[in-house]
PDB file of N, CA and C in Angstrom:
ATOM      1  N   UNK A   1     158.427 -99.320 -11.764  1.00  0.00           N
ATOM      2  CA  UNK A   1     157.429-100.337 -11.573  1.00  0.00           C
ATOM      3  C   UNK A   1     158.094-101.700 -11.517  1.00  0.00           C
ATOM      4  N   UNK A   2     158.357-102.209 -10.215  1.00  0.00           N
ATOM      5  CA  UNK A   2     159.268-103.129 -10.471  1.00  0.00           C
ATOM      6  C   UNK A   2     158.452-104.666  -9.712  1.00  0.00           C
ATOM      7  N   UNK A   3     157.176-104.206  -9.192  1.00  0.00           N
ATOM      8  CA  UNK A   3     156.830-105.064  -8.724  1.00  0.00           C
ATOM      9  C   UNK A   3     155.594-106.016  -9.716  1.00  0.00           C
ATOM     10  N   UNK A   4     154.824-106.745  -9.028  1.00  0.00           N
ATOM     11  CA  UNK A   4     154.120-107.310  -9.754  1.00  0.00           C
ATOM     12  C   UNK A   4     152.626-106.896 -10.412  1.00  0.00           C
ATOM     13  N   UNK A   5     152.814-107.568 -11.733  1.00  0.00           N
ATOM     14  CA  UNK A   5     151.245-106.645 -12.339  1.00  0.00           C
ATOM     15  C   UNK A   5     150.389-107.639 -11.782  1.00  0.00           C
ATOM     16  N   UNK A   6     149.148-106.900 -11.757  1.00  0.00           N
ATOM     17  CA  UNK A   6     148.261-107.574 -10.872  1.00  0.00           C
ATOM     18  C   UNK A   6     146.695-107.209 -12.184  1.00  0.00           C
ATOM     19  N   UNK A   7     145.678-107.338 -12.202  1.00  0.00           N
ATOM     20  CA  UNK A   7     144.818-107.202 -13.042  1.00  0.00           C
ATOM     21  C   UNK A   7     143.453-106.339 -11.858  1.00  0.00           C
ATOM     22  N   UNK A   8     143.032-105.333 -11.995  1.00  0.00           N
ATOM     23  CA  UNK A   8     142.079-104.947 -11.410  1.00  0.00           C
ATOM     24  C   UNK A   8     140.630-104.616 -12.407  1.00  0.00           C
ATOM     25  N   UNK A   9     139.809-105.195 -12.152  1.00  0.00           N
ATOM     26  CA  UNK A   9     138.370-105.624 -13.093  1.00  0.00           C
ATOM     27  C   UNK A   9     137.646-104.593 -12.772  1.00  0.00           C
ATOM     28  N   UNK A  10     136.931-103.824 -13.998  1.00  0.00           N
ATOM     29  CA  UNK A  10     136.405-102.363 -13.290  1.00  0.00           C
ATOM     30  C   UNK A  10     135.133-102.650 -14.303  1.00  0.00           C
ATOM     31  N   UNK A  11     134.090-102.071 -14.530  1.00  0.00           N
ATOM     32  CA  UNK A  11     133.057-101.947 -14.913  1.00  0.00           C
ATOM     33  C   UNK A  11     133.126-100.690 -15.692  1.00  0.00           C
ATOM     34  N   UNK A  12     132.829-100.835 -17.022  1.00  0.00           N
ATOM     35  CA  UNK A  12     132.925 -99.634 -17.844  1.00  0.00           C
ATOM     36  C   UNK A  12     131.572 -99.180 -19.159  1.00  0.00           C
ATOM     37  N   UNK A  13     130.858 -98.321 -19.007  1.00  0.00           N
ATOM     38  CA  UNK A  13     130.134 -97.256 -19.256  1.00  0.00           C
ATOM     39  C   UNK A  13     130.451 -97.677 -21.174  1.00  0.00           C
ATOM     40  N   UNK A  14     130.454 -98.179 -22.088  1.00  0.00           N
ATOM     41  CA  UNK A  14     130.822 -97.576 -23.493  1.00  0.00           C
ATOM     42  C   UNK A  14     129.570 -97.747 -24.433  1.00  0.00           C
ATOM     43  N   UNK A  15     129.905 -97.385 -25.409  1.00  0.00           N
ATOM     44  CA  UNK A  15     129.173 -97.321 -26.394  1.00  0.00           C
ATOM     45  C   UNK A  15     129.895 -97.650 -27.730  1.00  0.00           C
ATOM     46  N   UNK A  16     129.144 -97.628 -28.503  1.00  0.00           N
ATOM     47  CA  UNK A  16     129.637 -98.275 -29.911  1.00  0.00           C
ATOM     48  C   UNK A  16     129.233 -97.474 -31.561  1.00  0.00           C
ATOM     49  N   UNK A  17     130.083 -96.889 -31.803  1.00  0.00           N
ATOM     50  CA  UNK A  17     129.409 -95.942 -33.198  1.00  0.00           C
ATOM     51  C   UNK A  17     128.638 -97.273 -34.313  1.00  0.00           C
ATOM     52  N   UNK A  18     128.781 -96.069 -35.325  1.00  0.00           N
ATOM     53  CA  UNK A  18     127.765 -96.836 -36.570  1.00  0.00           C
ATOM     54  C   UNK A  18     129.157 -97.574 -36.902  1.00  0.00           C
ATOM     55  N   UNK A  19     130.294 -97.646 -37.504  1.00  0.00           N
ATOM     56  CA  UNK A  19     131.372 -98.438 -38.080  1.00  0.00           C
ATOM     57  C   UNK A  19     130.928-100.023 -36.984  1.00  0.00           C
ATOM     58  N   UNK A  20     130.820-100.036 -35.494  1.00  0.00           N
ATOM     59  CA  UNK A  20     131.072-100.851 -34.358  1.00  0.00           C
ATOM     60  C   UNK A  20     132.089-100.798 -33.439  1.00  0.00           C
ATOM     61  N   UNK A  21     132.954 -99.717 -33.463  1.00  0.00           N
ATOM     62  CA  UNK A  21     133.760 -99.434 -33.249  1.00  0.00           C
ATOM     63  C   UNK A  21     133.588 -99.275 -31.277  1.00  0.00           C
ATOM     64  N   UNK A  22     133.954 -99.807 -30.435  1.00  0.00           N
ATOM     65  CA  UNK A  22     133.530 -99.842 -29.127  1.00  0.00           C
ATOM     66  C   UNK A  22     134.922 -98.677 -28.278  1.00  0.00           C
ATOM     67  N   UNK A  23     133.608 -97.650 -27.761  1.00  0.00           N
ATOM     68  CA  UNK A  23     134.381 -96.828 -27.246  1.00  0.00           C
ATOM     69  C   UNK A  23     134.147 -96.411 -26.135  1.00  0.00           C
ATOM     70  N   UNK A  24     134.930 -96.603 -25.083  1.00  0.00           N
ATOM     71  CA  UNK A  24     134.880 -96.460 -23.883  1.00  0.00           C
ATOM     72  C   UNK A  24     134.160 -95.027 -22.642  1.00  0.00           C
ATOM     73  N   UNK A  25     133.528 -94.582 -22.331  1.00  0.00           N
ATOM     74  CA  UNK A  25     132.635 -93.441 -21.633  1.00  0.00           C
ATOM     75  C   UNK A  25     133.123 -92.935 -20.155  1.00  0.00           C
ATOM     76  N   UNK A  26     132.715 -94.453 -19.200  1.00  0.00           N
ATOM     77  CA  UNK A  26     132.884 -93.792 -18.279  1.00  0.00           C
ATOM     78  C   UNK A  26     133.729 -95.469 -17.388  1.00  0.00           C
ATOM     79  N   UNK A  27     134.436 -95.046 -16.500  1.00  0.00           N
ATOM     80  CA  UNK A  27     134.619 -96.238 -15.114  1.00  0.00           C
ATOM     81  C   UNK A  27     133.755 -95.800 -14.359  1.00  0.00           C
ATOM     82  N   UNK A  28     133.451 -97.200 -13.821  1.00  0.00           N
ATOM     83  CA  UNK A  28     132.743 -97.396 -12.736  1.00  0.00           C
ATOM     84  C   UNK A  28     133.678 -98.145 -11.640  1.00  0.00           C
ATOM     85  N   UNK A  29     134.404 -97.543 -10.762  1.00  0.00           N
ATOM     86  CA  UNK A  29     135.098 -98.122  -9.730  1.00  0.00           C
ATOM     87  C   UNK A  29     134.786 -99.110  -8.664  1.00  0.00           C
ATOM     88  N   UNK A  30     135.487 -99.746  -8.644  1.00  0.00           N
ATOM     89  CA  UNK A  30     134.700-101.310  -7.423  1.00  0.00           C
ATOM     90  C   UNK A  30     133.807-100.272  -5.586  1.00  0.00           C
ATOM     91  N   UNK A  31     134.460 -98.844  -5.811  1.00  0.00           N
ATOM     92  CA  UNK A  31     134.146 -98.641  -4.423  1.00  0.00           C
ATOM     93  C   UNK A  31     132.828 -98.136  -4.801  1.00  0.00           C
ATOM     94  N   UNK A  32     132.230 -98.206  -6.314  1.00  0.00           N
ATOM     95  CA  UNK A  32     131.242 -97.222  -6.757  1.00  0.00           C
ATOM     96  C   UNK A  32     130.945 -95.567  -7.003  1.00  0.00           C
ATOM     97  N   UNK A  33     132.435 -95.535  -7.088  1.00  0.00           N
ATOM     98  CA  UNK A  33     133.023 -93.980  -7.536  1.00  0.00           C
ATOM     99  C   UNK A  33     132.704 -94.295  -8.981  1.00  0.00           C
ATOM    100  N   UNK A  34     132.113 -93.396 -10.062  1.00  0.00           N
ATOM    101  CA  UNK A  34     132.107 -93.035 -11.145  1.00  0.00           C
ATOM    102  C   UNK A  34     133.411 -92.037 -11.986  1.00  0.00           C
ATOM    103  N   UNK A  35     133.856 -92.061 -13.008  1.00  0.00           N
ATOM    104  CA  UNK A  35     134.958 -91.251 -13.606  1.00  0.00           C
ATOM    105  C   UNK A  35     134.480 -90.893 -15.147  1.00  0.00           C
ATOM    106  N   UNK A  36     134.515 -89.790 -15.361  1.00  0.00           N
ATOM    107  CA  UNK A  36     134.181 -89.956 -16.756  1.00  0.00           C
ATOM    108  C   UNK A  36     135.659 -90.012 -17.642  1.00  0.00           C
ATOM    109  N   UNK A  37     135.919 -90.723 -18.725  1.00  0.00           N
ATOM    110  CA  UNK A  37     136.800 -90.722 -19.731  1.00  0.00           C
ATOM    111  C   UNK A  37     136.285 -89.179 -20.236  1.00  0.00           C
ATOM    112  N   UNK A  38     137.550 -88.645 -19.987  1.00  0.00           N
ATOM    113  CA  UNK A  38     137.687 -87.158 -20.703  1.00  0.00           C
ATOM    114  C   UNK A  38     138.345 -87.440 -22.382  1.00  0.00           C
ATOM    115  N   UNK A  39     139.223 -88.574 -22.606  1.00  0.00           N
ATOM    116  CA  UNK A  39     139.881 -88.596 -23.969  1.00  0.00           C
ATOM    117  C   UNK A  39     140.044 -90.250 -24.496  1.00  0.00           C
ATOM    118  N   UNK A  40     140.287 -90.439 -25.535  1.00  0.00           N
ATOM    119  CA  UNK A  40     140.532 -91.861 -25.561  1.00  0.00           C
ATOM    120  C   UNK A  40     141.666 -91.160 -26.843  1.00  0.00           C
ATOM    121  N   UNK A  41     143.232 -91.392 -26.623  1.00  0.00           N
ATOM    122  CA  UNK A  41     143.984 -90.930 -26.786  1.00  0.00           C
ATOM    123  C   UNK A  41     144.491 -91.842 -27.832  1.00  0.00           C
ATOM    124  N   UNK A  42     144.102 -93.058 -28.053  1.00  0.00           N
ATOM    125  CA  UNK A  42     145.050 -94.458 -28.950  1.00  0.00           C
ATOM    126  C   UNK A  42     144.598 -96.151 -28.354  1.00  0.00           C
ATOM    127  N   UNK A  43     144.191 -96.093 -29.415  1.00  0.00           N
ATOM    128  CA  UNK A  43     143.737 -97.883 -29.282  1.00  0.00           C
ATOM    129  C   UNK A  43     144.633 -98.739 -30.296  1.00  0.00           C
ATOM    130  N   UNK A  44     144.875 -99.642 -29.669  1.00  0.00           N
ATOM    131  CA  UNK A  44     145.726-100.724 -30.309  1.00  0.00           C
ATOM    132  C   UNK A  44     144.816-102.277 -29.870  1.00  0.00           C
ATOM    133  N   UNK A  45     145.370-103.238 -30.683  1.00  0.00           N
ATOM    134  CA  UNK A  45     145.095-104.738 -30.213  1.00  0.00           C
ATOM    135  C   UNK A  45     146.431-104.934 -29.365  1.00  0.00           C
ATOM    136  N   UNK A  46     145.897-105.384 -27.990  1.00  0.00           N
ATOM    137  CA  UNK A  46     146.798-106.417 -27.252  1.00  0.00           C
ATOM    138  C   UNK A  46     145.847-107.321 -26.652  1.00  0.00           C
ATOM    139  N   UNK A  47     147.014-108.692 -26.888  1.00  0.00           N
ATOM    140  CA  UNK A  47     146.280-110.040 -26.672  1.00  0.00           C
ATOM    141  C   UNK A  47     146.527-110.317 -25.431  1.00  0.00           C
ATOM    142  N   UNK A  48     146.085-111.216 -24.650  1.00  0.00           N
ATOM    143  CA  UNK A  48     146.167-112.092 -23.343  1.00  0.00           C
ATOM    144  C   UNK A  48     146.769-113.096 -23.580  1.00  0.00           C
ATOM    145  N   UNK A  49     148.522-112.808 -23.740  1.00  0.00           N
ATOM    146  CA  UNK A  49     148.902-114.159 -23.857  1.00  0.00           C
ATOM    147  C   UNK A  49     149.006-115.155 -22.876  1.00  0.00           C
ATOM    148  N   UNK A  50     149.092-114.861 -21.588  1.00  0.00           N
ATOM    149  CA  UNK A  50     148.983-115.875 -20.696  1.00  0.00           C
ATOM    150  C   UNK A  50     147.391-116.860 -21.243  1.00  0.00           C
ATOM    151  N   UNK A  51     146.515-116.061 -21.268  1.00  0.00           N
ATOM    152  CA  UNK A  51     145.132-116.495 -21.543  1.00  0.00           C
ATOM    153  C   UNK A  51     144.926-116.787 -23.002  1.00  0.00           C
ATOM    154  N   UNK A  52     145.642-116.916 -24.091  1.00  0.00           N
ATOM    155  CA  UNK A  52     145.201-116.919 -25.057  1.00  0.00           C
ATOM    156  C   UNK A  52     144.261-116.207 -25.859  1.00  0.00           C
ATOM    157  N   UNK A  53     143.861-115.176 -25.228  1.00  0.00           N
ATOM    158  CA  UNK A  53     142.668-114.440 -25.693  1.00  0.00           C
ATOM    159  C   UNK A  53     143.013-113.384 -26.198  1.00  0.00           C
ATOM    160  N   UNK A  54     142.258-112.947 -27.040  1.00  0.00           N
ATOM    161  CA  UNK A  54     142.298-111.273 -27.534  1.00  0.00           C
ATOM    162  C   UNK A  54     141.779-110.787 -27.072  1.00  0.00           C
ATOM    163  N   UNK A  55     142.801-109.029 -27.176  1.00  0.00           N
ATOM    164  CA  UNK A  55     141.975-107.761 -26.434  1.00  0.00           C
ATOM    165  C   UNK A  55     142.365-106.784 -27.391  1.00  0.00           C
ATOM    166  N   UNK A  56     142.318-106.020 -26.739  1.00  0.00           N
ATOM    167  CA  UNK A  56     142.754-104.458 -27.120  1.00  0.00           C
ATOM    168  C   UNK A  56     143.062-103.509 -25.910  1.00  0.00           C
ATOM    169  N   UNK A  57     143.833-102.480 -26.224  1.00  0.00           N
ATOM    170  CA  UNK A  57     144.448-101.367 -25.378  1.00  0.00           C
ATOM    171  C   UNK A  57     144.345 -99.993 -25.487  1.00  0.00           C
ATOM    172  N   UNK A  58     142.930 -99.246 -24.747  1.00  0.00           N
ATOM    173  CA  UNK A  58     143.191 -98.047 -24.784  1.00  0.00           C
ATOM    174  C   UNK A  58     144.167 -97.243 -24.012  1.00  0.00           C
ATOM    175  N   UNK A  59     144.537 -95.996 -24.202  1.00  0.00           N
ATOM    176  CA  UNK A  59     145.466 -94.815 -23.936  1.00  0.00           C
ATOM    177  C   UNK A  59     144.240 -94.139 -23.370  1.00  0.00           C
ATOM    178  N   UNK A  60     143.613 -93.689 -22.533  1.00  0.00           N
ATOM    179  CA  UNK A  60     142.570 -93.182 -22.347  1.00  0.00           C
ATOM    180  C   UNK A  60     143.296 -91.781 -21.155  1.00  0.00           C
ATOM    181  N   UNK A  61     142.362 -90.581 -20.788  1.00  0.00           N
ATOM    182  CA  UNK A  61     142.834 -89.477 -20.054  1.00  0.00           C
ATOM    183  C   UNK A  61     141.538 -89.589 -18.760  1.00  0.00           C
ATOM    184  N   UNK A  62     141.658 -89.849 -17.600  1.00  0.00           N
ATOM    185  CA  UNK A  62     140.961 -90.045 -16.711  1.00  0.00           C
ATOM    186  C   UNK A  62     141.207 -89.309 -15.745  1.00  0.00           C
ATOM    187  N   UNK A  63     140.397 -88.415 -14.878  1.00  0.00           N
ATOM    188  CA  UNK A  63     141.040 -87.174 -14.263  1.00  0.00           C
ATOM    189  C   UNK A  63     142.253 -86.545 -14.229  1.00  0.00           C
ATOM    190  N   UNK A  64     142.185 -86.398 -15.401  1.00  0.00           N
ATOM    191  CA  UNK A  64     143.688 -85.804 -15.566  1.00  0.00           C
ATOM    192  C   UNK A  64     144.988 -86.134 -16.048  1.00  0.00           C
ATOM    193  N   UNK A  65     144.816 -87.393 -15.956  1.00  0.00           N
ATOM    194  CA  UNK A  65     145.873 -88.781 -15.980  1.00  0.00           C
ATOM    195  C   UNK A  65     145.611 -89.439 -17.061  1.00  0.00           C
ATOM    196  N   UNK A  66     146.601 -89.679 -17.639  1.00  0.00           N
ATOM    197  CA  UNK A  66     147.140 -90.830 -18.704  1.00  0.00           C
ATOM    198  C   UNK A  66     146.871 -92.329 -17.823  1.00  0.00           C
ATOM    199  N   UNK A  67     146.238 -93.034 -18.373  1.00  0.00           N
ATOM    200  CA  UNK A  67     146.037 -94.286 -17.918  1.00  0.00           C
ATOM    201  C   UNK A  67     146.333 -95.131 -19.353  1.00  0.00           C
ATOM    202  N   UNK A  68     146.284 -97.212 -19.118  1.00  0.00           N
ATOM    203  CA  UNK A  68     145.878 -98.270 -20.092  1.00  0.00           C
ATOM    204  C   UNK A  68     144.657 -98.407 -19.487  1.00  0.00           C
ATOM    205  N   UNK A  69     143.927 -98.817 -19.959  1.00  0.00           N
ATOM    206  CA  UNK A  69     141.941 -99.282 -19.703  1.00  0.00           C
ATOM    207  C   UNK A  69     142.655-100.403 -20.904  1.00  0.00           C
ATOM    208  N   UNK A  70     142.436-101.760 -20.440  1.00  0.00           N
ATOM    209  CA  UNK A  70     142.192-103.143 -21.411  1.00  0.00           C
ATOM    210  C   UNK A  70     141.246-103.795 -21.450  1.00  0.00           C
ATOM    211  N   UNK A  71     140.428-104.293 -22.897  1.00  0.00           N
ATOM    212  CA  UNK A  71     139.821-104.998 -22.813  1.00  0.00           C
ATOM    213  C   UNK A  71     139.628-106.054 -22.961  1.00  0.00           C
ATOM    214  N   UNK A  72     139.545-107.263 -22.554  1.00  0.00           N
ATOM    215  CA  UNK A  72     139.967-108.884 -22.771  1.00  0.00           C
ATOM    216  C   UNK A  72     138.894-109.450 -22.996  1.00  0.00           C
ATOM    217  N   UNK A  73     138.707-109.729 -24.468  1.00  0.00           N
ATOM    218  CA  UNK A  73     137.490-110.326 -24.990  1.00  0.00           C
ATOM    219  C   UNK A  73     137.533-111.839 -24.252  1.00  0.00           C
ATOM    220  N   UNK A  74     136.140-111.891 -24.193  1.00  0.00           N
ATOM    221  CA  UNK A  74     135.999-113.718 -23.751  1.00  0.00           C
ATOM    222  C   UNK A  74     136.041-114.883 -24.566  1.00  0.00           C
ATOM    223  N   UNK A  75     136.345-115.619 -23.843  1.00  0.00           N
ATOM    224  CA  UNK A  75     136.818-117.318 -24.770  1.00  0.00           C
ATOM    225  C   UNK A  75     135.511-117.298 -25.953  1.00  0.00           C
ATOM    226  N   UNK A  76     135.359-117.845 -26.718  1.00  0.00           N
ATOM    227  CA  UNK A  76     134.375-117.561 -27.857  1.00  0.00           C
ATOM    228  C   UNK A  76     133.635-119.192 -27.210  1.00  0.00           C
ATOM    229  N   UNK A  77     134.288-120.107 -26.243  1.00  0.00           N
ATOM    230  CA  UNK A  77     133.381-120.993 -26.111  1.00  0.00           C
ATOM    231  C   UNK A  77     131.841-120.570 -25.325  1.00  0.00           C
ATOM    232  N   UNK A  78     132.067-119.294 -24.726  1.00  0.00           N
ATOM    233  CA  UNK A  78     131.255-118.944 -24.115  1.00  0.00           C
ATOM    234  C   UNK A  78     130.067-117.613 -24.867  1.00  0.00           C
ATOM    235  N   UNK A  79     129.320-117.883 -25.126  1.00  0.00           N
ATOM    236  CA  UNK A  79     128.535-117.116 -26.453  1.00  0.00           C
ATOM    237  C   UNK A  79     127.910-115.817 -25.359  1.00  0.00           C
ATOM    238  N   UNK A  80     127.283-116.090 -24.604  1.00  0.00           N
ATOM    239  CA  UNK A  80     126.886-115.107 -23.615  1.00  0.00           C
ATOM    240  C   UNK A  80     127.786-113.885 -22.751  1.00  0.00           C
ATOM    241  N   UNK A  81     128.824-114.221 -22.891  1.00  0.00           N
ATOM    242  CA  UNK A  81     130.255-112.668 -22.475  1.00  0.00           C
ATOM    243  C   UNK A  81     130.754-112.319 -23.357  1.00  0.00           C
ATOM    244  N   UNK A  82     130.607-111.171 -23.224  1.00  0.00           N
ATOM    245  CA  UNK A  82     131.798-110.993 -24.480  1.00  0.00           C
ATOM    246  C   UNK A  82     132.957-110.427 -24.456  1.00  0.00           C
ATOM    247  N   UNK A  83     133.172-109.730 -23.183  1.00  0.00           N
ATOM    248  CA  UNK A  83     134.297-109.504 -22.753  1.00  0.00           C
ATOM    249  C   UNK A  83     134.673-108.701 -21.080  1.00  0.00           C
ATOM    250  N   UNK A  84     135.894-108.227 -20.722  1.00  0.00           N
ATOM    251  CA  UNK A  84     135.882-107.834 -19.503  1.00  0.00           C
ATOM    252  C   UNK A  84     136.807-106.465 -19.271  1.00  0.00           C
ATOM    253  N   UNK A  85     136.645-105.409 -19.011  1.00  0.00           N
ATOM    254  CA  UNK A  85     137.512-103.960 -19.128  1.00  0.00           C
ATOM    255  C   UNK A  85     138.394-104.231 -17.670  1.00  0.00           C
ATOM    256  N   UNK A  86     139.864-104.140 -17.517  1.00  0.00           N
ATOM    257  CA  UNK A  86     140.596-103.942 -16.610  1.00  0.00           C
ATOM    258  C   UNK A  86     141.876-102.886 -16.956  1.00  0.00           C
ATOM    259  N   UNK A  87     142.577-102.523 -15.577  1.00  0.00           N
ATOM    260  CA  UNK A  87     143.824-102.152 -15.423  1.00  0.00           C
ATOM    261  C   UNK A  87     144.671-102.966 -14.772  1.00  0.00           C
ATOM    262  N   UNK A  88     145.841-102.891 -14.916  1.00  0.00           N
ATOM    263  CA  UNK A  88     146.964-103.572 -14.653  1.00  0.00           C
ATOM    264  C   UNK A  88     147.741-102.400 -13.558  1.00  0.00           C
ATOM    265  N   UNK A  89     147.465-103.096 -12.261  1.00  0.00           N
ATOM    266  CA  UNK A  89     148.183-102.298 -11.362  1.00  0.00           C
ATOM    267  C   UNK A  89     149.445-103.213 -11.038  1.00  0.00           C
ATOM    268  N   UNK A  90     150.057-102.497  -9.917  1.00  0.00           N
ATOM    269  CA  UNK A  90     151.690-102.699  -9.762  1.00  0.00           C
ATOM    270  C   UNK A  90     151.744-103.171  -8.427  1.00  0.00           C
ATOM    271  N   UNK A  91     152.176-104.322  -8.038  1.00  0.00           N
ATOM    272  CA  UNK A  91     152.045-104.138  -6.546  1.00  0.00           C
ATOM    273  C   UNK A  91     153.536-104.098  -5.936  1.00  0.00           C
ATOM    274  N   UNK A  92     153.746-103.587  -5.101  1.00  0.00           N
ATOM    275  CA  UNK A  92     155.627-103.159  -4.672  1.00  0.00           C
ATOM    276  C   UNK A  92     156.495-104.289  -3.526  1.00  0.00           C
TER     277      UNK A  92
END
């Protein structure tokens, strides 16, 4: 992967247990292909340091495939978002 990461913004399906714990379901792809998350394999916090913002990083299993799904919470100046689910593709 030697080229540049690029950020692709996807629309994602989750839900949230009783703890609050926010867990990811399904993608919804920009072409309007649906995917269901078969696993959510490992979550960690990663931040947006270019952006200053916090996120977090799932390990998630998506047809088959090991993927990152990130989520980049929004600036807290803004009370109405609360955040945005992407992948980080590669461009060559």
């Amino acid at each position: 992967m030697d080229g540049q990461r690029q950020r692709s913004y996807v629309k994602v399906i989750s839900v949230f247990d009783n703890t609050g714990f926010m867990q990811p379901k399904k993608i919804i792809w920009n072409n309007g292909r649906v995917s269901e998350i078969e696993k959510v394999q490992d979550f960690r916090p990663a931040s947006c340091i270019e952006r200053g913002l916090p996120g977090d990083c799932y390990t998630i299993v998506i047809d088959g495939e090991k993927r990152l799904l990130f989520f980049e919470r929004s600036d807290k100046r803004f009370s109405s978002t609360f955040g945005r689910w992407f992948f980080e593709e590669y461009e060559v």
